[in-house]
Each structure stands twice: as structure tokens, then as C-alpha cells.
Protein backbone atom coordinates (compact mmCIF):
# COMPACT_ATOMS: atom_id res chain seq x y z
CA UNK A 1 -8.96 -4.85 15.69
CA UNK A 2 -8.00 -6.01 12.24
CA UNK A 3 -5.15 -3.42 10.81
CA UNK A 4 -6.92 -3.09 7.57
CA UNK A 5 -10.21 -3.25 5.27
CA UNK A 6 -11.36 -2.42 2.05
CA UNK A 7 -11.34 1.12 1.12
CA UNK A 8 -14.94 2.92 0.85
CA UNK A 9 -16.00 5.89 -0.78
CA UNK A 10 -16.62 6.97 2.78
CA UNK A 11 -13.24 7.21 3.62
CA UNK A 12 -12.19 10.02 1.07
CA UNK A 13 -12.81 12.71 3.57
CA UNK A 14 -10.06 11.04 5.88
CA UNK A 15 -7.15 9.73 3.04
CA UNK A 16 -7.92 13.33 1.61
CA UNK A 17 -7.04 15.14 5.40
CA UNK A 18 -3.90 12.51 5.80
CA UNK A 19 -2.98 13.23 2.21
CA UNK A 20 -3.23 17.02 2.97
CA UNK A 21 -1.39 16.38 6.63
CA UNK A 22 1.84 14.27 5.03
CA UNK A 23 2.24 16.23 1.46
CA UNK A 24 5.69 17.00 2.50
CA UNK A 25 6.42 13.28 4.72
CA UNK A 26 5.25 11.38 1.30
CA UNK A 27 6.53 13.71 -1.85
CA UNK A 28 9.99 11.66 -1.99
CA UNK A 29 8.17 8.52 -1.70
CA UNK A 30 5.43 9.15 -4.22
CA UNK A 31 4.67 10.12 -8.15
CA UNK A 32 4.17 13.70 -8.83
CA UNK A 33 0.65 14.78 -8.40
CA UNK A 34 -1.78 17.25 -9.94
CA UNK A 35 -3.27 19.44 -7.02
CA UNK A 36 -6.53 17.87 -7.91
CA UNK A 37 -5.13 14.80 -6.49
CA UNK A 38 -5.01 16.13 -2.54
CA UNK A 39 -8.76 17.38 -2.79
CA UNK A 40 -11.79 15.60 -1.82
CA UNK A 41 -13.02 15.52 -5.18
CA UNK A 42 -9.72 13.79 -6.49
CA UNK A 43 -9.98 11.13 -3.87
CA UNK A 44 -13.42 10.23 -4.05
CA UNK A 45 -12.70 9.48 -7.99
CA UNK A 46 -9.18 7.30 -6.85
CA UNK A 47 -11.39 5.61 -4.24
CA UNK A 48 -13.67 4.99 -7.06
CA UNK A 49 -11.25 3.83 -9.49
CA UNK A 50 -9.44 1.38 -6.76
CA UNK A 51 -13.23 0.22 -6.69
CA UNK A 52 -13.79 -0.85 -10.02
CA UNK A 53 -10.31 -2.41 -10.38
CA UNK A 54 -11.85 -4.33 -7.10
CA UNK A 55 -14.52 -5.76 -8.92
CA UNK A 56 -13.21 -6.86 -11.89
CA UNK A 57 -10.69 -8.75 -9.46
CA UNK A 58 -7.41 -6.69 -10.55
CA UNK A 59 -6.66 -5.35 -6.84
CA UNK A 60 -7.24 -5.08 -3.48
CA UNK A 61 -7.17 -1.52 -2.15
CA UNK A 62 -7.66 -1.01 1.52
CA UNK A 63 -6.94 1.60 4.11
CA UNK A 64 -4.55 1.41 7.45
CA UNK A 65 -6.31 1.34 10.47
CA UNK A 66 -5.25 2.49 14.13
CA UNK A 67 -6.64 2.44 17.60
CA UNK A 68 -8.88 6.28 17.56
CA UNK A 69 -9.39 8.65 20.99
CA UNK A 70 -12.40 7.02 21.80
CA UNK A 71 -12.33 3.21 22.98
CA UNK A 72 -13.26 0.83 19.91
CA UNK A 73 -12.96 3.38 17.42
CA UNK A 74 -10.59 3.13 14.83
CA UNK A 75 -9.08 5.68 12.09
CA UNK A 76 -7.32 5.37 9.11
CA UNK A 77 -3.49 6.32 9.31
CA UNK A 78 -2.85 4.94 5.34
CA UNK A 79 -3.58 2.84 2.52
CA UNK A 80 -2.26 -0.61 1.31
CA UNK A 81 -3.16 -1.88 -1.78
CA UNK A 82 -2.96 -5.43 -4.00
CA UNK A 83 -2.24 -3.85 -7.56
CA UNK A 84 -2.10 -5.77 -11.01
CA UNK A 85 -3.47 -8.84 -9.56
CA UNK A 86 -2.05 -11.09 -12.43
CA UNK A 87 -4.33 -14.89 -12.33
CA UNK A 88 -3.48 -17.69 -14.86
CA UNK A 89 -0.51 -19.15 -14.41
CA UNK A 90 0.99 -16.52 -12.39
CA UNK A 91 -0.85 -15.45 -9.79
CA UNK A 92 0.77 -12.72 -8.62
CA UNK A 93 0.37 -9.35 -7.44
CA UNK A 94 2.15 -6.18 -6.40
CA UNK A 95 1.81 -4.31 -2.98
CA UNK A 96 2.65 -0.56 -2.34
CA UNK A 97 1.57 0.95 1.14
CA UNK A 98 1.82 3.94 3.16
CA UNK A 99 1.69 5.48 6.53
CA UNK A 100 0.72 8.96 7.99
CA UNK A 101 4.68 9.98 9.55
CA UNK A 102 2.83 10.70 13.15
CA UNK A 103 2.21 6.69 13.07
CA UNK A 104 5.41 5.57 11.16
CA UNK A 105 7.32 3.22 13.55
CA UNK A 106 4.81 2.12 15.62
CA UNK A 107 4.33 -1.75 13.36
CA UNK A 108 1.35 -0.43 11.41
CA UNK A 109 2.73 -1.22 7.96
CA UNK A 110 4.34 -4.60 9.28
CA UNK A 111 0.62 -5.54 10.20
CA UNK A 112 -0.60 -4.37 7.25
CA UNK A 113 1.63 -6.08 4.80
CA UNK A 114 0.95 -9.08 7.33
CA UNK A 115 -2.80 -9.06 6.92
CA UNK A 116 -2.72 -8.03 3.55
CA UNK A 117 -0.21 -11.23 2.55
CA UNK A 118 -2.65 -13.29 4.50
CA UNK A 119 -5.52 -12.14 2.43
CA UNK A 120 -3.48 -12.75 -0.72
CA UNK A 121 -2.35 -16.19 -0.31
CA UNK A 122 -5.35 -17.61 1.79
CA UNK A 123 -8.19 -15.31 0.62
CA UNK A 124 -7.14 -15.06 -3.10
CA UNK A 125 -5.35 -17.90 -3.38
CA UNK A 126 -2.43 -15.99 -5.01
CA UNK A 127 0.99 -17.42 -5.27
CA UNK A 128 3.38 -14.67 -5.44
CA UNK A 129 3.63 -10.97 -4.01
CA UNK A 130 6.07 -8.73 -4.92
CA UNK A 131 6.93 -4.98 -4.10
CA UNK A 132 9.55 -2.49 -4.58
CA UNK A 133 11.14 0.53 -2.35
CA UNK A 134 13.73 2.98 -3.43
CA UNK A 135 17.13 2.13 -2.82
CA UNK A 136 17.22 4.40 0.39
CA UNK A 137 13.77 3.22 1.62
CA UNK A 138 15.64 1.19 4.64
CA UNK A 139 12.35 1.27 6.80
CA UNK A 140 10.26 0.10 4.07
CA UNK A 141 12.43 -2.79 3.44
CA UNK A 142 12.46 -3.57 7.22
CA UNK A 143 8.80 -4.07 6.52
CA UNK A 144 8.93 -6.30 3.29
CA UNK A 145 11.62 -8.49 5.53
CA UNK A 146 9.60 -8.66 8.66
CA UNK A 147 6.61 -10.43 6.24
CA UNK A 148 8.99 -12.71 4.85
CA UNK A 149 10.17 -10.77 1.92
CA UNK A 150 13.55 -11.35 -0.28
CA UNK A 151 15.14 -9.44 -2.31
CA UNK A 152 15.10 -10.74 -5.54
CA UNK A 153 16.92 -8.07 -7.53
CA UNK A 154 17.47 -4.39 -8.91
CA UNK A 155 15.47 -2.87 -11.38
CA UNK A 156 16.94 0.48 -12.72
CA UNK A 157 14.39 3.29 -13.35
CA UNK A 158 11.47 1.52 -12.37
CA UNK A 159 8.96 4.24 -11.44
CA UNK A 160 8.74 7.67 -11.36
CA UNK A 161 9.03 8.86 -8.05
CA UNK A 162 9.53 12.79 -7.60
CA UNK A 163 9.86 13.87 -10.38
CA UNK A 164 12.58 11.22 -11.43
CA UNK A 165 12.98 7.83 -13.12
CA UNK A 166 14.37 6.08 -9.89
CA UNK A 167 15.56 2.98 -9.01
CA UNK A 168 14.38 0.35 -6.66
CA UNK A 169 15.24 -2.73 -4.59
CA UNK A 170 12.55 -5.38 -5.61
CA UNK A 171 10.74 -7.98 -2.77
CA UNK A 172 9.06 -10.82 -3.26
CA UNK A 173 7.49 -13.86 -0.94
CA UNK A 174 5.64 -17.04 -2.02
CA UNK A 175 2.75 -18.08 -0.61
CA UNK A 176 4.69 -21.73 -0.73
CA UNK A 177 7.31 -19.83 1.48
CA UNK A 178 5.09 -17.62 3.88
């Protein structure tokens, strides 16, 4: 089983229930949301959105899959995207992930970022990834490290995260290096 594939409109019903499930788990992790956000109707139109930036060849956005009840069926337990895929002379892109809590710790988001890295540097021919966790984000950076990640430096305020302007611990890995 592959740990993840591009994101279809189908799945809105399920990153809409695991939104819904992990509200709580995710708010320190993630920008403020408008309600319509955790609704079907709000995903669908993400999904969408992810979609179109998929065309046009500006990101990657796929969903987190784990082993289901039944034998060969799989469900989604997250999303991982490629965001502000950057060609020219830089080719580069960001990643930014998550994972329902009920499957954090289990490698998930290590494969992920693994297969997604792949995909970046062999599929897209990209040279650089980067991503960024919050200073106190020690599982995420396990993550980033496990795929080969360094820290490359501190970037004060980055995003908005909560509520708050916060700062994060910025990753990077080559595809030179990988």
C-alpha cells in the first residue's frame, strides 16, 4: 500500500469527519478557521482549490492513507501537501502535513514525507523541499529529520498559527542530498 495519493473531491466526506474528529488535536498546530471550514461544503471547495493549484503545476495535495477494518482497504488518516511549487531556477517547494492524533506515532507522516520527497525529486524533478514546525513541534521535526531534513534556520513570526504570529524552526533537504 502506497502511504499517499492525490486528493479527490471524493474524499471531502472523510478529511471533513477527521477534521471534525481532531478540531481540538490540530487547533495549536493550525491557522484559525471560519466554521465553514470543518463542513462538507468548505472542504469540497479546499479540495477543489488544492485541485486547480494541481493543474496549473503549483502543488501537490494528497491525503494520508492507512491500513482500513477490512483487508485491502485503506482510509485516509491526513493530508500532505507540495505548496508553492517554485520552477525556474529554483525549484523548490514547501511541505506541511498532518495526522488524525488516533494514528500519530505509528510512522504515517515519516512515510508520507518519504513518498511525498520521492515524488518531488524523482517525479517533479524538484531540487529543494523545505518545511517549517513551531518551535515546540519536537515530533514534527523527528519527522523532517527521519527524511533527511536540516535545519537551516529560524524565522520569527512566520505564520499565523492560533491565533498568533508564531515562530518556527525551518527544514530543508536537497534532492542532491536525499
Amino acid at each position: 500500500m502506497r502511504p499517499t495519493r492525490l486528493i479527490s473531491i471524493d474524499d471531502a466526506p472523510a478529511i471533513t469527519r477527521l477534521l471534525e474528529e481532531n478540531r481540538d488535536f490540530l487547533a495549536p498546530w493550525e491557522p484559525v478557521r471560519d466554521e465553514d471550514y470543518f463542513t462538507l461544503a468548505g472542504q469540497r471547495t479546499v479540495i477543489e482549490g488544492a485541485l486547480e493549484r494541481y493543474a496549473q503545476g503549483a502543488a501537490l495535495p494528497c491525503v494520508i492513507l492507512a491500513p482500513g477494518d477490512n483487508e485491502g482497504e485503506t482510509q485516509v488518516v491526513g493530508r500532505i501537501n507540495l505548496n508553492t511549487i517554485v520552477r525556474g531556477p529554483f525549484q523548490s517547494a514547501s511541505v506541511g502535513y498532518l495526522v488524525a492524533e488516533k494514528f500519530n506515532g505509528r510512522g504515517l507522516a515519516t512515510a508520507a514525507v518519504a513518498d511525498i520527497k520521492r515524488r518531488a525529486f524523482e517525479d517533479l524533478g524538484l531540487h529543494r523541499l523545505e518545511a517549517g514546525t513551531l518551535m515546540n513541534n519536537r515530533g514534527s521535526q523527528k519527522v523532517l529529520e527521519r527524511n533527511g531534513f536540516e535545519r537551516f534556520g529560524l524565522a520569527p513570526k512566520y505564520l499565523k498559527i492560533a491565533g498568533e504570529w508564531q515562530d518556527h524552526i525551518l527544514f530543508q533537504v536537497l534532492a542532491a542530498e536525499s
